[in-house]
C-alpha atoms as a PDB file:
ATOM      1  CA  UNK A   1     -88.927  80.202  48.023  1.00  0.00           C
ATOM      2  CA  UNK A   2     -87.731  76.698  47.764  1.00  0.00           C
ATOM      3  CA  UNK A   3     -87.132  74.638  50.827  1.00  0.00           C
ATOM      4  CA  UNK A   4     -87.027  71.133  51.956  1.00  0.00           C
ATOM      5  CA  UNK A   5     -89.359  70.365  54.440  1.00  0.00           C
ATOM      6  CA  UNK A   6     -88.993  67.283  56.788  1.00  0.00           C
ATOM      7  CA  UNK A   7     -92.462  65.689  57.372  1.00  0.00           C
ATOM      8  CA  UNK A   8     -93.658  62.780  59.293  1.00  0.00           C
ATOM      9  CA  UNK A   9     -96.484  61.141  58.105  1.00  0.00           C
ATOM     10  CA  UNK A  10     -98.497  57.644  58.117  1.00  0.00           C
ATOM     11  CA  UNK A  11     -98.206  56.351  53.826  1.00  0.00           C
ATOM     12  CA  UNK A  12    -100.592  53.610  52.571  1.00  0.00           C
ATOM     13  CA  UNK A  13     -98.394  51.593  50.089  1.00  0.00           C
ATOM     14  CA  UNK A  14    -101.122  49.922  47.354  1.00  0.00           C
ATOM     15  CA  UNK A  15    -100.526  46.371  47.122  1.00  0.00           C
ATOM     16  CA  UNK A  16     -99.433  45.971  43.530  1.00  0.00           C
ATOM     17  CA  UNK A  17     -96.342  47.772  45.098  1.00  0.00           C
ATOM     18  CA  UNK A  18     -95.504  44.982  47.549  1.00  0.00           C
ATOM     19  CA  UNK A  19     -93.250  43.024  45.204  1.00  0.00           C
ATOM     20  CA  UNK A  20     -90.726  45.354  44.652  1.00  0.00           C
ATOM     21  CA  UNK A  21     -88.063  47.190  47.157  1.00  0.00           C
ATOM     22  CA  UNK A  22     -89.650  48.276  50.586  1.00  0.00           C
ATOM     23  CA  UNK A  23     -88.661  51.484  50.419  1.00  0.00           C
ATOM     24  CA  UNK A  24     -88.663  52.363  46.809  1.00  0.00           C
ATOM     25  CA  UNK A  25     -92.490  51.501  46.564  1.00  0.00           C
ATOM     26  CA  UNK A  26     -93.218  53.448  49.905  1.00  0.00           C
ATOM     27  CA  UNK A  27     -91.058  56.953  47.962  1.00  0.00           C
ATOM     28  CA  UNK A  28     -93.082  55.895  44.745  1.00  0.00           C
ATOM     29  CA  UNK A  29     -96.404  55.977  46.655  1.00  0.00           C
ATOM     30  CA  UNK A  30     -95.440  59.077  48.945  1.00  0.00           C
ATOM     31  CA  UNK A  31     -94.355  60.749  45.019  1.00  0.00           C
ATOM     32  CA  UNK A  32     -98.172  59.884  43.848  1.00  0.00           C
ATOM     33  CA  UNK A  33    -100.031  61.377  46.994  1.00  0.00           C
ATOM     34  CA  UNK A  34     -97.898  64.539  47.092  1.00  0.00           C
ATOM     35  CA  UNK A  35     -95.955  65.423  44.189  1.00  0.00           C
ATOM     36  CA  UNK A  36     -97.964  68.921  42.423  1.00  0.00           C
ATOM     37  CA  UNK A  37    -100.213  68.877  45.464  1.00  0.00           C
ATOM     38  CA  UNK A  38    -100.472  72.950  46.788  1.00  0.00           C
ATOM     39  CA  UNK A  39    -100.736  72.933  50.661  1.00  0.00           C
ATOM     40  CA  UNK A  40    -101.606  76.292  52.830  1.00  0.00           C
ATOM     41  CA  UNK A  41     -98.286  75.527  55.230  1.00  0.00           C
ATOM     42  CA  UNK A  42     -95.704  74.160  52.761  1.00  0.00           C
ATOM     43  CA  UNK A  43     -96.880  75.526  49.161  1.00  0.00           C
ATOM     44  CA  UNK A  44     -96.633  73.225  46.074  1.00  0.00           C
ATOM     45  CA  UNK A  45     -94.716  69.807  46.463  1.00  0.00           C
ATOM     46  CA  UNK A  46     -92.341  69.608  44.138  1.00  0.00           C
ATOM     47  CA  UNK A  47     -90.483  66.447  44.470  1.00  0.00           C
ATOM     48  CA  UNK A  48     -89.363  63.779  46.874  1.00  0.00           C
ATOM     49  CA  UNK A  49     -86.112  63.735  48.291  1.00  0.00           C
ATOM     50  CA  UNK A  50     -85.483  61.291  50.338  1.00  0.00           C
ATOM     51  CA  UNK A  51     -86.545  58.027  52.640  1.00  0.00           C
ATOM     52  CA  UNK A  52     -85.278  58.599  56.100  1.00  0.00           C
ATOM     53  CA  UNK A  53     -87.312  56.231  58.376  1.00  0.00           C
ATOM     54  CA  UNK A  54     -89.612  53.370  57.551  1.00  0.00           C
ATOM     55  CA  UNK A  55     -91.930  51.883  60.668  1.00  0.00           C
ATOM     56  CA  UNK A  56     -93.988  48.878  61.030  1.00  0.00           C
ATOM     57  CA  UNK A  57     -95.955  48.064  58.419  1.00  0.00           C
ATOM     58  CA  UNK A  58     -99.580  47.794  59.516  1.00  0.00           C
ATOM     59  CA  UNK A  59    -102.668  46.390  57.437  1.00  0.00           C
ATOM     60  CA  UNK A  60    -106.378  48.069  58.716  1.00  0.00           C
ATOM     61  CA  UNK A  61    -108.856  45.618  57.828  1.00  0.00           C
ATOM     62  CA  UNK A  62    -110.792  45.643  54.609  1.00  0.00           C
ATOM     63  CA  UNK A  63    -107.922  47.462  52.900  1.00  0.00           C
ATOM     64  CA  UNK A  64    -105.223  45.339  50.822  1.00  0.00           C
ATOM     65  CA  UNK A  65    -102.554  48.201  51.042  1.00  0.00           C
ATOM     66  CA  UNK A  66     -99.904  48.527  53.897  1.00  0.00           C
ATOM     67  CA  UNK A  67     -99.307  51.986  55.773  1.00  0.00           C
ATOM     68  CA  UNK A  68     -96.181  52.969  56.629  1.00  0.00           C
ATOM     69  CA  UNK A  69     -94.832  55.815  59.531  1.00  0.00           C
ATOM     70  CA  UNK A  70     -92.551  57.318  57.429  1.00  0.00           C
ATOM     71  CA  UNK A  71     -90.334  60.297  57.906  1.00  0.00           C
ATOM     72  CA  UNK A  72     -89.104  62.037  54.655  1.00  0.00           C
ATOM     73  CA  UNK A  73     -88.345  65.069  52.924  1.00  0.00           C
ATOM     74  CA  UNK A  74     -89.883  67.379  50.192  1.00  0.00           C
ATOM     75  CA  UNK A  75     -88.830  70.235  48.175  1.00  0.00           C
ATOM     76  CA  UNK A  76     -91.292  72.866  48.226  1.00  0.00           C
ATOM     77  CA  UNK A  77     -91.853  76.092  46.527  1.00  0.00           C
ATOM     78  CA  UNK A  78     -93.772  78.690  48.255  1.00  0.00           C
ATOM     79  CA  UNK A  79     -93.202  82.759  47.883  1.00  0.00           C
ATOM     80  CA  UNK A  80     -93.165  84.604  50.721  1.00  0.00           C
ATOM     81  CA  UNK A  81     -94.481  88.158  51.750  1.00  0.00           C
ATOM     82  CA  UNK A  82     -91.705  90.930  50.674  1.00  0.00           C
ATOM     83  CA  UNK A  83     -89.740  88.675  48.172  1.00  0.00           C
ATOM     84  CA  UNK A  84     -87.867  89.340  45.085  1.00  0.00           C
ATOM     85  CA  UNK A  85     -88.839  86.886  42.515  1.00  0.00           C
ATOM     86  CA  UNK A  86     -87.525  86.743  38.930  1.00  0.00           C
ATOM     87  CA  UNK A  87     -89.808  85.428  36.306  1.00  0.00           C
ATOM     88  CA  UNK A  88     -91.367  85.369  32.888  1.00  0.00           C
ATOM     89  CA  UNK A  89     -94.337  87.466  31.018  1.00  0.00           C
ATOM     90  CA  UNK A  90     -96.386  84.636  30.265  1.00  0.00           C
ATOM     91  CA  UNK A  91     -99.660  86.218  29.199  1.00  0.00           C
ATOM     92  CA  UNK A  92    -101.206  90.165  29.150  1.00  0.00           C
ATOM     93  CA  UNK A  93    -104.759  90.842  29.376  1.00  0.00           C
ATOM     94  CA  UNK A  94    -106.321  94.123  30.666  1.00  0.00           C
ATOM     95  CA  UNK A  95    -106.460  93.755  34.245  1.00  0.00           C
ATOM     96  CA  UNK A  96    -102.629  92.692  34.363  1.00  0.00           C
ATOM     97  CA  UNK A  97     -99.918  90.584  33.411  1.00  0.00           C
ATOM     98  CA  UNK A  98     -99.444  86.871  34.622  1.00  0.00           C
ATOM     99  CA  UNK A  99     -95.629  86.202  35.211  1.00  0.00           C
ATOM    100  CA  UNK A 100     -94.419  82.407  35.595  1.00  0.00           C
ATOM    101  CA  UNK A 101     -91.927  82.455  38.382  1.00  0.00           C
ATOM    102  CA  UNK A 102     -90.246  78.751  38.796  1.00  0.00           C
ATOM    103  CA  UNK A 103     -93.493  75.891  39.239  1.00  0.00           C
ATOM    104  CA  UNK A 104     -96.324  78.891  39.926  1.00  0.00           C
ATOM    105  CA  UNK A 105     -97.682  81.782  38.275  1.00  0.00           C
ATOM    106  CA  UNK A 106     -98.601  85.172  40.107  1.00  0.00           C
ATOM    107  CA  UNK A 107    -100.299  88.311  38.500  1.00  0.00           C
ATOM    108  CA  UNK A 108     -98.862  92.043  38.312  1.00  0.00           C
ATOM    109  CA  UNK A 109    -102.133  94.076  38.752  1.00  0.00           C
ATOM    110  CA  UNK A 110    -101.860  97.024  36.150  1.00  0.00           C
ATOM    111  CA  UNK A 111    -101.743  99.353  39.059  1.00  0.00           C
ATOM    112  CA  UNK A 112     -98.602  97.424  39.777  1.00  0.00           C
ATOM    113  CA  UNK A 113     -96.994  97.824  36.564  1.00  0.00           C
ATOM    114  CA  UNK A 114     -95.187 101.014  36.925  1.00  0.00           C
ATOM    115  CA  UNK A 115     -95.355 104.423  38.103  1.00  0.00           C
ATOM    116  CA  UNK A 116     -96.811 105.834  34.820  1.00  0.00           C
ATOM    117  CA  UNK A 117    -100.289 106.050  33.779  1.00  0.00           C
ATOM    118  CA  UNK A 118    -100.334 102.546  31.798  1.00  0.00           C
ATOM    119  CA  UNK A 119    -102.583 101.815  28.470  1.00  0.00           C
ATOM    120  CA  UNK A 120    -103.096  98.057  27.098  1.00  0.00           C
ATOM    121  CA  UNK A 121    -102.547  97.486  23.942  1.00  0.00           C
ATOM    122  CA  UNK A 122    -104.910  94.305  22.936  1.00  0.00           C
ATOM    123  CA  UNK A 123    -103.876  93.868  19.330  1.00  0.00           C
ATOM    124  CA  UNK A 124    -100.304  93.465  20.276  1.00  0.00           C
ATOM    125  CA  UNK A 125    -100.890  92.019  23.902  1.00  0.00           C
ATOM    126  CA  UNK A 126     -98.687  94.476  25.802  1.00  0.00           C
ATOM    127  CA  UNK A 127     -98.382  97.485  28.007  1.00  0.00           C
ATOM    128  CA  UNK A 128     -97.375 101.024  27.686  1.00  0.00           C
ATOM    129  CA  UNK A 129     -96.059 103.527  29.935  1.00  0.00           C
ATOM    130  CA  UNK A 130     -97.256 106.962  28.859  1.00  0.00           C
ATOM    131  CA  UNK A 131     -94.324 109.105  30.296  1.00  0.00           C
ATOM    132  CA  UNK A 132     -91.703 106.512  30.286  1.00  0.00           C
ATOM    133  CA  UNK A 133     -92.663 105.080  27.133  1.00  0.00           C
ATOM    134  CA  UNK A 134     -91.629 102.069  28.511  1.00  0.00           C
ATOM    135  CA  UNK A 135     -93.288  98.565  27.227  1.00  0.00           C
ATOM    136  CA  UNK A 136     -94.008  95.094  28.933  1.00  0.00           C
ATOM    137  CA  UNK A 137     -95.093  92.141  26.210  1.00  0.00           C
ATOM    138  CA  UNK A 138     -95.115  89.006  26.680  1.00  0.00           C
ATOM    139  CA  UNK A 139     -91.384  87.003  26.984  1.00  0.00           C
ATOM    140  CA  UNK A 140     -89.960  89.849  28.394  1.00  0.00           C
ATOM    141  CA  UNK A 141     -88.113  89.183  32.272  1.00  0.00           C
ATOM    142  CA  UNK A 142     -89.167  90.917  35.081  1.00  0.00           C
ATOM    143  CA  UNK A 143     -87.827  91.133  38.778  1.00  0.00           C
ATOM    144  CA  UNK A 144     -90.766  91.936  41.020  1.00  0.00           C
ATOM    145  CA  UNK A 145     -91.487  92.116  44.592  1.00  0.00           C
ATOM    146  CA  UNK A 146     -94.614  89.697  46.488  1.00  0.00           C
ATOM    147  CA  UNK A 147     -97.151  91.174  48.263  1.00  0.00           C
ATOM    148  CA  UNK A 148     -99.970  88.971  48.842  1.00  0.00           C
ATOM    149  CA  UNK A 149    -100.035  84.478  48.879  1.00  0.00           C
ATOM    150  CA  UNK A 150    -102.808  83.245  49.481  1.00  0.00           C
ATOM    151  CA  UNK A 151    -102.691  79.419  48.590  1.00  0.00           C
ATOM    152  CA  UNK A 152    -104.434  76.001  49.772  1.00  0.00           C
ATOM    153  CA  UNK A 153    -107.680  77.953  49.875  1.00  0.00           C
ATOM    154  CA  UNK A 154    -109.711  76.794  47.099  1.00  0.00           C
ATOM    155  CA  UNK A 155    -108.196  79.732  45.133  1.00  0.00           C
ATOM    156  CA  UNK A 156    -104.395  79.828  44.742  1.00  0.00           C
ATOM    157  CA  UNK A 157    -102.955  83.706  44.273  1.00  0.00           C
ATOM    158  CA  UNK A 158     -99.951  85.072  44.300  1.00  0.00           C
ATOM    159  CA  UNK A 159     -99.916  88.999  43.728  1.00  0.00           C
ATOM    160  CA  UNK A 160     -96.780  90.911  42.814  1.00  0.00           C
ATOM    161  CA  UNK A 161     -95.895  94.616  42.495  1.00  0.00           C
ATOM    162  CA  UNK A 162     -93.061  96.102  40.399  1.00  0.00           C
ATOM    163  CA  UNK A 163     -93.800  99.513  41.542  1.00  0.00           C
ATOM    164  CA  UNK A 164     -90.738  99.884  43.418  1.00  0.00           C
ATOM    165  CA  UNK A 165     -87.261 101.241  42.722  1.00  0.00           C
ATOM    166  CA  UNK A 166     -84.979  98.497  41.542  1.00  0.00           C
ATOM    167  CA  UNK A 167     -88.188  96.483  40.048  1.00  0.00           C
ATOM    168  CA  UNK A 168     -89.916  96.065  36.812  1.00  0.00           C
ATOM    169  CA  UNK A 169     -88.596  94.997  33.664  1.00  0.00           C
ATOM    170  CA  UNK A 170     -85.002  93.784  32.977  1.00  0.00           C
ATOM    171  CA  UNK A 171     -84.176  95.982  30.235  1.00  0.00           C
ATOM    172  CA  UNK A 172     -85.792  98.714  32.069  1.00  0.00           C
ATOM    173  CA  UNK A 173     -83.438  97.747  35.033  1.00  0.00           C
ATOM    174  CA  UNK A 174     -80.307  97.546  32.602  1.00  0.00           C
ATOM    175  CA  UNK A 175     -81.337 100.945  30.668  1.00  0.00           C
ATOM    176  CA  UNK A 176     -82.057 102.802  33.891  1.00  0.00           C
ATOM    177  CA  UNK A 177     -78.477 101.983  35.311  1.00  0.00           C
ATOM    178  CA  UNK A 178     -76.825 102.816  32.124  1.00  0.00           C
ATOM    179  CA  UNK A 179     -78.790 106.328  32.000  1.00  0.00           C
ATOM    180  CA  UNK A 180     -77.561 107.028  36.189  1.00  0.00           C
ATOM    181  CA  UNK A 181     -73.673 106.302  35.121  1.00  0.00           C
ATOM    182  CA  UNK A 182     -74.174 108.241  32.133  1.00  0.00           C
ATOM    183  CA  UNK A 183     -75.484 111.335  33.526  1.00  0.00           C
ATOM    184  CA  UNK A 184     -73.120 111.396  36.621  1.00  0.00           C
ATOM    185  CA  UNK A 185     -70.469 113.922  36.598  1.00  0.00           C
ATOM    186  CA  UNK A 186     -66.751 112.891  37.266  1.00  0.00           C
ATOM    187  CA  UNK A 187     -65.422 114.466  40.824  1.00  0.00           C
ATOM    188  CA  UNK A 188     -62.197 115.199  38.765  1.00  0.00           C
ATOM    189  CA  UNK A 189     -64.081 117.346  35.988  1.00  0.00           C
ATOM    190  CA  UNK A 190     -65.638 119.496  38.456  1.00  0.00           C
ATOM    191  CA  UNK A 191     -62.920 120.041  40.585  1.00  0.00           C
ATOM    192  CA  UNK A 192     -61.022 120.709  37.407  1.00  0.00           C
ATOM    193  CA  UNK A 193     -63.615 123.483  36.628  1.00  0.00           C
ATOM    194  CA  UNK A 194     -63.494 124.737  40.083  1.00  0.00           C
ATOM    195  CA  UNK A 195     -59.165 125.314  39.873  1.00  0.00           C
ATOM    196  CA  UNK A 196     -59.555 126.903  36.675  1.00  0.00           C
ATOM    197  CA  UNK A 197     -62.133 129.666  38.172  1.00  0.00           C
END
């Protein structure tokens, strides 16, 4: 999800940056073009980490900034196909729930939910399994798995599924382990049965 990417690219530095250090105005105006920017290849630009080469300045005519070859790097945060992602309920409405998972949001269709037919609940903003009587409002944490990015196209989606074992909720998560150690029997007590026979 995050990475640093090392990019090579041509940066116009405005003139009113020209007084100050070189290389601190070129980072400054490399932070302004990129920083929050969403791009199909990278994802969002978070942030930029360092300077590594500065070229000639050069000065196209009719333009009072300088442009600079640069070579830097950027962090970047971009979810991949198949991922685990941890995140936030940060709003329910009746299609779904949107979960904020680091800088981005995705949405958990509610055919994604869980594997229970699933009612909303629009007075109190939250879901509920009919089986499993299981809940989802909004602050609780959920782990859930990507399965569709689409980003830099006008539209930026991220769809996630927590329909999977080992997904979902993590007090669901937490209860479902403690029911599976509860309800195992020891070897010992069985064997002990067995002897006794």
């Amino acid at each position: 999800m995050y990475r640093i990417a090392a990019v090579e690219d041509k940066i116009r530095v405005p003139p009113e940056k020209l007084d100050t250090d070189i290389k601190k105005a070129i980072k400054s105006a490399i932070a302004e073009q990129v920083e929050g920017v969403i791009n199909s290849r990278l994802g969002i630009i978070l942030y930029v980490t360092s300077l590594d080469k500065v070229g000639e300045g050069r000065i196209a005519p009719g333009d009072p900034g300088v442009y600079y070859n640069c070579e830097f790097k950027l962090l970047t945060f971009k979810p991949e196909i198949h991922e685990i992602v941890y995140g936030e309920i940060i709003d329910n409405t009746e299609f779904g729930s949107f979960i904020r998972m680091g800088p981005m949001d995705g949405l958990i269709h509610i055919s994604q939910l869980m594997d229970d037919f699933v009612s909303f609940d629009s007075k109190n903003s939250l879901f509920l399994g009919k089986e499993s009587k299981r809940t989802l409002k909004e602050g609780d944490l959920v782990r859930a798995r990507v399965i569709a990015v689409s980003l830099g196209r006008g539209e930026n989606k991220i769809g996630l599924t927590m329909r999977q074992p080992g997904l979902g909720g993590l007090a669901w998560i937490k209860e479902e382990k403690k029911r599976k150690k509860t309800s195992k029997p020891k070897a010992g007590a069985a064997a002990e049965k067995a002897e006794t026979k």
